[in-house]
Protein backbone atom coordinates (compact mmCIF):
# COMPACT_ATOMS: atom_id res chain seq x y z
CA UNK A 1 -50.83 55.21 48.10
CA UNK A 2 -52.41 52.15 47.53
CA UNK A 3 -53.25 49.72 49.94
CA UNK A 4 -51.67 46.55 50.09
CA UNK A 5 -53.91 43.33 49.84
CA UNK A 6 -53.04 41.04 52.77
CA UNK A 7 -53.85 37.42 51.95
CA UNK A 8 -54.13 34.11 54.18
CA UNK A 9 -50.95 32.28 54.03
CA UNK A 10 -51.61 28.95 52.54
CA UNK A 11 -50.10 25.86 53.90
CA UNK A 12 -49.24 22.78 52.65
CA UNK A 13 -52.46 20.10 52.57
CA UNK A 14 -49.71 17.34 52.39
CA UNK A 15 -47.17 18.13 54.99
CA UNK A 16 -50.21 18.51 57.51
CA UNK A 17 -51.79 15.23 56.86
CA UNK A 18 -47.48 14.02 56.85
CA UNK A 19 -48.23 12.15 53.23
CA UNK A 20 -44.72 10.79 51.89
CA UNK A 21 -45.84 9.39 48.60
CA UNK A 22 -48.67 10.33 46.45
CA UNK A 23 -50.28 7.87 44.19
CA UNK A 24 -51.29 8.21 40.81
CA UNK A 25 -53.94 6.15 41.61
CA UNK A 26 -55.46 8.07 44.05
CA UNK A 27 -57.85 10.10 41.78
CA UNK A 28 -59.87 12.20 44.89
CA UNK A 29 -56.28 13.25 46.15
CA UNK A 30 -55.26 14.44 42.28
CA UNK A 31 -58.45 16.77 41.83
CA UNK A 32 -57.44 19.63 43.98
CA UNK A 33 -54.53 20.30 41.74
CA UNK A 34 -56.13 20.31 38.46
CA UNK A 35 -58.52 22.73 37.27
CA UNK A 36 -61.69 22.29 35.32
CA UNK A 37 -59.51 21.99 31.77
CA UNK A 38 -57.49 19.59 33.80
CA UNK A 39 -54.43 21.62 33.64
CA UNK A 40 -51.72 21.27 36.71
CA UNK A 41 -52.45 24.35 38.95
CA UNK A 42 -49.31 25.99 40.62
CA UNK A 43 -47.98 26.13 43.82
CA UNK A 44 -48.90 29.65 44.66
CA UNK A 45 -52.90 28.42 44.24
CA UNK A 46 -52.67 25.07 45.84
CA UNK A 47 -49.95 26.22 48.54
CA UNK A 48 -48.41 23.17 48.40
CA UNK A 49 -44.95 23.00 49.32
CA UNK A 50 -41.78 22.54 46.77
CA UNK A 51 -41.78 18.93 47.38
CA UNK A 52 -45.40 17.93 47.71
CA UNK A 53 -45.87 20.12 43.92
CA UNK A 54 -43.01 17.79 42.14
CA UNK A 55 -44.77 14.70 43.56
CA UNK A 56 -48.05 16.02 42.39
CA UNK A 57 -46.92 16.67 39.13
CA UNK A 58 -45.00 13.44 38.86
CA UNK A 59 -48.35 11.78 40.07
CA UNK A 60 -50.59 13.46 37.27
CA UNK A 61 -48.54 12.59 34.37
CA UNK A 62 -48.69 9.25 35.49
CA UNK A 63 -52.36 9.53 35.98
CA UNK A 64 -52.23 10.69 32.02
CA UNK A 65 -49.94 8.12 30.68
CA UNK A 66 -52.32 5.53 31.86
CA UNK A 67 -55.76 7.25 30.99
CA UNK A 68 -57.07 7.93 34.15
CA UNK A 69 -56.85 11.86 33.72
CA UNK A 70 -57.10 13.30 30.35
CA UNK A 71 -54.51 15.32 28.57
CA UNK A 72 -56.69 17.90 27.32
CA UNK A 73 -60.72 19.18 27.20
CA UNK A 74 -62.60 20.72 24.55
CA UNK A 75 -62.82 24.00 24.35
CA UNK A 76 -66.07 24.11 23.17
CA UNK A 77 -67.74 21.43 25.50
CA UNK A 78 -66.24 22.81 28.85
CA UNK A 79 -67.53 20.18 31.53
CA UNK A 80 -68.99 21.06 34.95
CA UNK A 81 -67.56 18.63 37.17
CA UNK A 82 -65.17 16.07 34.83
CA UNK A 83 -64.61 13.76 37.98
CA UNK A 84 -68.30 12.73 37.33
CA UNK A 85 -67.08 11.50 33.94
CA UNK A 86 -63.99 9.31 35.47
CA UNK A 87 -66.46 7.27 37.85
């Protein structure tokens, strides 16, 4: 029988630094849940906790709505770091 992979629990960045409202504002807070195509990354990556993941999400399609964060990336022309582009 196999063994079973045991993995480091991951804990909630947000409910150990006690944030209550995330702003889509905040650009350097947003980047840890997107990933390099700028897609939302889920819960069981980030660790985040049920509530902190709804705010997040609320929070990045904000961040869209208002062109801070773009919807989607080419394909084609996959960029490094796409923060560097925001600045």
């Amino acid at each position: 029988m196999a063994e079973r992979r045991k993995f480091k629990k991951r804990y909630c960045k947000y409910c150990e630094s006690k944030v209550e409202y995330i702003d889509y504002k905040d650009l350097n807070a947003l980047k840890f849940s997107l990933s390099e195509r700028f897609k939302i990354m889920p819960r069981r990556l980030t660790g985040n906790c049920k509530k902190h993941q709804d705010m997040v999400t609320i929070a990045i399609k904000r961040a869209r709505q208002t062109a801070l964060i773009p919807y989607i990336v080419d394909r084609k022309n996959v960029i490094e770091n796409p923060f560097e582009i925001i600045k």
